[in-house]
N, C-alpha and C. Protein backbone atom coordinates (compact mmCIF):
# COMPACT_ATOMS: atom_id res chain seq x y z
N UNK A 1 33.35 -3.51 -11.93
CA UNK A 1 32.48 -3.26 -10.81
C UNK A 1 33.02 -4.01 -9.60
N UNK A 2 33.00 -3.53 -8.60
CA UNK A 2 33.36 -3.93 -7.32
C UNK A 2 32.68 -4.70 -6.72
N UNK A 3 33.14 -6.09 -6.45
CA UNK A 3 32.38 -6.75 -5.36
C UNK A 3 32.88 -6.82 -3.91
N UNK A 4 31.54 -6.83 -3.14
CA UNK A 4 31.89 -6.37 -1.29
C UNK A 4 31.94 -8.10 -1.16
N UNK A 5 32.81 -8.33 -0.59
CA UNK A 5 33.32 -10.10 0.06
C UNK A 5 32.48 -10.12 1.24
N UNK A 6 32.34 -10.71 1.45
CA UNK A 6 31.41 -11.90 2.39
C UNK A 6 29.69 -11.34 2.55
N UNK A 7 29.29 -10.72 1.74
CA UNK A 7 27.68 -10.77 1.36
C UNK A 7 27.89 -11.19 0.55
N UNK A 8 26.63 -11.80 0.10
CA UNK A 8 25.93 -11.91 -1.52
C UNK A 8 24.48 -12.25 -1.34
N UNK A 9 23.89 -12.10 -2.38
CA UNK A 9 22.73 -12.35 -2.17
C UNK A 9 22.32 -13.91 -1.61
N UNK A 10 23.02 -14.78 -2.06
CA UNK A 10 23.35 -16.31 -1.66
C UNK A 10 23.30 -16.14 -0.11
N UNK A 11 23.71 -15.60 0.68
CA UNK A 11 23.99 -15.55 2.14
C UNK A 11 22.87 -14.92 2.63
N UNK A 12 21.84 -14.02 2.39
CA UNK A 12 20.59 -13.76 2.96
C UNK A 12 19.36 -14.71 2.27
N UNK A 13 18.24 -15.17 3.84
CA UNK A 13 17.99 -15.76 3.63
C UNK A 13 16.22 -14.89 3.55
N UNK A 14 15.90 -15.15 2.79
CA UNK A 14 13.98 -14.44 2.59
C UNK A 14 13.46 -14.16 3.75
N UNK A 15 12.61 -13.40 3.99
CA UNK A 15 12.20 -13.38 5.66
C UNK A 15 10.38 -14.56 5.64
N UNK A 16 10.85 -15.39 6.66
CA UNK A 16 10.31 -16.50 6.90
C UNK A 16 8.54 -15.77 7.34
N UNK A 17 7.78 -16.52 6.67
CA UNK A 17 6.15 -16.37 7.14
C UNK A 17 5.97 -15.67 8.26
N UNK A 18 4.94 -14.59 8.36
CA UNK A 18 4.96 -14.24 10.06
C UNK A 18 4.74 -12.89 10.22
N UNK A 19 4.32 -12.31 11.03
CA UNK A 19 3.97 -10.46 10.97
C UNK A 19 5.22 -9.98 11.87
N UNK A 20 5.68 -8.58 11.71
CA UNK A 20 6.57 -8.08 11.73
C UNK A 20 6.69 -6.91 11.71
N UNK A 21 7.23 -6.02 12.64
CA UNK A 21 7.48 -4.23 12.25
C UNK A 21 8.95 -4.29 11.94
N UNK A 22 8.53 -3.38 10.46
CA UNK A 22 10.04 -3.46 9.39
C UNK A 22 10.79 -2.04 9.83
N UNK A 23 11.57 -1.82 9.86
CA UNK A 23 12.60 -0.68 9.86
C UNK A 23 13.67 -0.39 8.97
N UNK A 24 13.71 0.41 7.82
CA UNK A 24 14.35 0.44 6.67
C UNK A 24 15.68 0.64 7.22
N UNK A 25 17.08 -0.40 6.41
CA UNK A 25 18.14 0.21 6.64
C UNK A 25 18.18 1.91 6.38
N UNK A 26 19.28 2.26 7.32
CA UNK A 26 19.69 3.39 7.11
C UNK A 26 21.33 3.83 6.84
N UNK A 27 21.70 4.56 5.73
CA UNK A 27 20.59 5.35 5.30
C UNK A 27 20.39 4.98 4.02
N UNK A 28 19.30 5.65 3.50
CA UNK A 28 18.80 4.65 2.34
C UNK A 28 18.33 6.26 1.77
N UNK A 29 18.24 6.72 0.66
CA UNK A 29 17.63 7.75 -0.56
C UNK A 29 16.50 7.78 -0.92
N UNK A 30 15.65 8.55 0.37
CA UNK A 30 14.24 8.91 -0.12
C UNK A 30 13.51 9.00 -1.33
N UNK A 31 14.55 9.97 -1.93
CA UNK A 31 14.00 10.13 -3.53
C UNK A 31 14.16 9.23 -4.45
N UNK A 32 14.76 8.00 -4.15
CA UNK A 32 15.09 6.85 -5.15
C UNK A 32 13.80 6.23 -5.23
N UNK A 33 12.85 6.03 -4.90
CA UNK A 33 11.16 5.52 -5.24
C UNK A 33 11.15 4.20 -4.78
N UNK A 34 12.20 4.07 -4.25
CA UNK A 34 12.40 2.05 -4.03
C UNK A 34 10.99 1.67 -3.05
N UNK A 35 10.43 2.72 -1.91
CA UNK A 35 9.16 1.99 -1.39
C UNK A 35 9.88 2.26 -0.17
N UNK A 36 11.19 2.14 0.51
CA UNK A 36 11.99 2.80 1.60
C UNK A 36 10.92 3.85 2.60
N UNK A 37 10.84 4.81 1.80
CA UNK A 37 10.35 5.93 1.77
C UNK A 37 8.82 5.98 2.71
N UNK A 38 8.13 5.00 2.02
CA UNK A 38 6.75 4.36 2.27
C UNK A 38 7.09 3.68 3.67
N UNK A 39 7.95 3.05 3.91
CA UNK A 39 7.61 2.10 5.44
C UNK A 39 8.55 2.96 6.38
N UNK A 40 9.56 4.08 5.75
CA UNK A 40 9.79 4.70 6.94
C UNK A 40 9.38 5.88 7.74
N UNK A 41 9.09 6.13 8.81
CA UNK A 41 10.35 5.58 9.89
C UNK A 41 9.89 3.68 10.06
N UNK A 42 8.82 3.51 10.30
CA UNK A 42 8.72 1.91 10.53
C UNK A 42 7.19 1.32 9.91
N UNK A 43 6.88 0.59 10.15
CA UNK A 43 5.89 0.19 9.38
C UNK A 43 5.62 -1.37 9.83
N UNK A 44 4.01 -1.87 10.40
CA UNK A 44 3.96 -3.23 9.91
C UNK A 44 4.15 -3.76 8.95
N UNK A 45 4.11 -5.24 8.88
CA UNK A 45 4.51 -5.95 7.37
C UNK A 45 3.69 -7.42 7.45
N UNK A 46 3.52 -8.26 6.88
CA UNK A 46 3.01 -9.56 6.94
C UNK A 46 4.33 -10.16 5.77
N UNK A 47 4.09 -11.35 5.95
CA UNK A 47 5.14 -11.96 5.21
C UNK A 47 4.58 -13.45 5.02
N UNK A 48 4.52 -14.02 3.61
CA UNK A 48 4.09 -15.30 3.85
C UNK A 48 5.36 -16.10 3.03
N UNK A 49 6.97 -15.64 3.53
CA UNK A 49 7.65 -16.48 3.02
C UNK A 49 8.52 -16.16 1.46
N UNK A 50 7.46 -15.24 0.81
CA UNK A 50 7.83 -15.02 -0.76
C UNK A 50 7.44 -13.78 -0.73
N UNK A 51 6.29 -13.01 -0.34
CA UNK A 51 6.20 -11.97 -0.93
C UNK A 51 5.70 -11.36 0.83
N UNK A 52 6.01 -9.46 0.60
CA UNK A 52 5.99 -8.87 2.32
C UNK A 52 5.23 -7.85 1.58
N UNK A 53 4.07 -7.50 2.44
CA UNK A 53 3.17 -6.55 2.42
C UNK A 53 3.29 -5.76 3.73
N UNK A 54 3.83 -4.24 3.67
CA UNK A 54 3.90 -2.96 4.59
C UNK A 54 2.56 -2.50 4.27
N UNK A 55 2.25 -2.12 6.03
CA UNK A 55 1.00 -1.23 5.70
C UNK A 55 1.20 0.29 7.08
N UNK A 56 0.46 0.84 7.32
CA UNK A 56 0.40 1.69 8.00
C UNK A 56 -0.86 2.25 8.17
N UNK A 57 -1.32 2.25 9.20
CA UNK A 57 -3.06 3.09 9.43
C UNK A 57 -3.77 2.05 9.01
N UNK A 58 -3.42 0.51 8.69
CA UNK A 58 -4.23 -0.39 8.40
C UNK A 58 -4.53 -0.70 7.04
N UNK A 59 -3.59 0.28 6.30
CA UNK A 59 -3.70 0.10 4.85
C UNK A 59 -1.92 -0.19 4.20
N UNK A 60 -2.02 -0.88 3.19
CA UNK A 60 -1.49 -1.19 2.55
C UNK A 60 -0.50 -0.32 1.74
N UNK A 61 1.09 -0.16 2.26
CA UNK A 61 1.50 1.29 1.57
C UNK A 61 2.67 0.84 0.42
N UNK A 62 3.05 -0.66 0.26
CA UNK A 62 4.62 -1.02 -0.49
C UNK A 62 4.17 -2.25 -0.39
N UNK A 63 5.33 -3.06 -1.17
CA UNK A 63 5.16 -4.57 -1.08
C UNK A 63 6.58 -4.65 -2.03
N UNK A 64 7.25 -6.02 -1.93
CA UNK A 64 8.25 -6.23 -2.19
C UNK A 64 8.39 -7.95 -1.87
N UNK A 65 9.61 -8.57 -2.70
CA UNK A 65 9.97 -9.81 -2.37
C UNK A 65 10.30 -10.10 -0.91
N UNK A 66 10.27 -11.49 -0.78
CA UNK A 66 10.74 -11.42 0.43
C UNK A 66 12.27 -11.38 0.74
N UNK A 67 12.80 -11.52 -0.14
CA UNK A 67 14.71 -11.53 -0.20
C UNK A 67 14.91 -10.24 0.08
N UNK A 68 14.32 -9.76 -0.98
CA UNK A 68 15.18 -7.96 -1.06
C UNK A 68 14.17 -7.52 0.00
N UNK A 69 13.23 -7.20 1.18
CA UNK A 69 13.24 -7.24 2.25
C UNK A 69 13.89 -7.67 3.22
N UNK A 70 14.54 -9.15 3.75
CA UNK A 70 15.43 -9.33 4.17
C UNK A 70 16.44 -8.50 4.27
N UNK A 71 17.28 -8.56 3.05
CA UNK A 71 18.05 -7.33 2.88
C UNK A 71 18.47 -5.92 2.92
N UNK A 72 16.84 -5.14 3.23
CA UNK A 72 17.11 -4.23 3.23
C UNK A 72 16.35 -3.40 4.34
N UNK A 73 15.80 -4.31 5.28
CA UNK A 73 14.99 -4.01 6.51
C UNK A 73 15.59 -4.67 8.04
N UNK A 74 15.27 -4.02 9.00
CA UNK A 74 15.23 -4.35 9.98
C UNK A 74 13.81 -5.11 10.74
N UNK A 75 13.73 -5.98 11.51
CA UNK A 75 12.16 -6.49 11.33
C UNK A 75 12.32 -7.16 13.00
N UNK A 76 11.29 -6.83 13.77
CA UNK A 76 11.03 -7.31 14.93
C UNK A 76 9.68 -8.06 14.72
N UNK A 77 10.22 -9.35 15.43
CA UNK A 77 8.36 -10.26 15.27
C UNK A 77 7.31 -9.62 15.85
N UNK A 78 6.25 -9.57 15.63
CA UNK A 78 4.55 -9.01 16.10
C UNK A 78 4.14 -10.12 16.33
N UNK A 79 3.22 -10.72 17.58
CA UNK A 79 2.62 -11.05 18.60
C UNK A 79 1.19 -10.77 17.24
N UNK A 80 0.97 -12.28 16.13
CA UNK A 80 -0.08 -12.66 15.81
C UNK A 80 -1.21 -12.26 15.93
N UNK A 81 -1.22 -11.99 17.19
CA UNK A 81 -2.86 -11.32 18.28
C UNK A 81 -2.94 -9.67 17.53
N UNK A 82 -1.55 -9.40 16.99
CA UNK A 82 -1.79 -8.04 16.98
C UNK A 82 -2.26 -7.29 15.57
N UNK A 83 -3.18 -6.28 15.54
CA UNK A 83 -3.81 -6.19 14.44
C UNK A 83 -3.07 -4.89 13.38
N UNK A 84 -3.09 -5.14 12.13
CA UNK A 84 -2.37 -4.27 11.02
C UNK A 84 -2.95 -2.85 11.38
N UNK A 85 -4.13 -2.81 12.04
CA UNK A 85 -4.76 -1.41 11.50
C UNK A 85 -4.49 -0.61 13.31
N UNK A 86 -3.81 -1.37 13.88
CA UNK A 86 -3.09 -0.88 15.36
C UNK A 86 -1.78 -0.16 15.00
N UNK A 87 -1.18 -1.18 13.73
CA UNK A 87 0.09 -0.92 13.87
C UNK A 87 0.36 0.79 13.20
N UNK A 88 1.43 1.27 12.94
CA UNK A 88 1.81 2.55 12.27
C UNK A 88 1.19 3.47 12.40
């Protein structure tokens, strides 16, 4: 099996406490069930450090670690003030 040099999982770091609109790398395989699917095109998220909760319409649509989020999202900070059921 092939390893890609200079990632590893060692080099990303969890995404730190804090609310956030996630944006799934692209491109990524709808039909693979990974939850991708669920936050795209974008999606709020909350994050307390370990575990990230996506929601959309104010509800709750995926959830995932916080590493393999890191890894596999794009994420702009949200302004605290701002409410889950505004976002998506």
């Amino acid at each position: 099996m092939a390893v890609l040099k200079g990632m590893s999982w060692k080099s990303i770091e969890a995404l730190p406490s804090g609310q956030y609109w996630a944006v799934p790398h692209a491109p990524f395989p709808p039909e693979a069930g990974n939850g991708h699917d669920e936050v795209f095109p974008s999606a709020h998220c909350i994050s307390d450090g370990k575990w990230v909760a996506f929601f959309k319409n104010g509800e709750e649509v995926w959830a995932c670690n916080a590493l393999y989020a890191a890894a596999h999202f794009d994420f702009s900070a949200v302004s605290t003030n701002a409410s889950a059921s505004t976002a998506g």
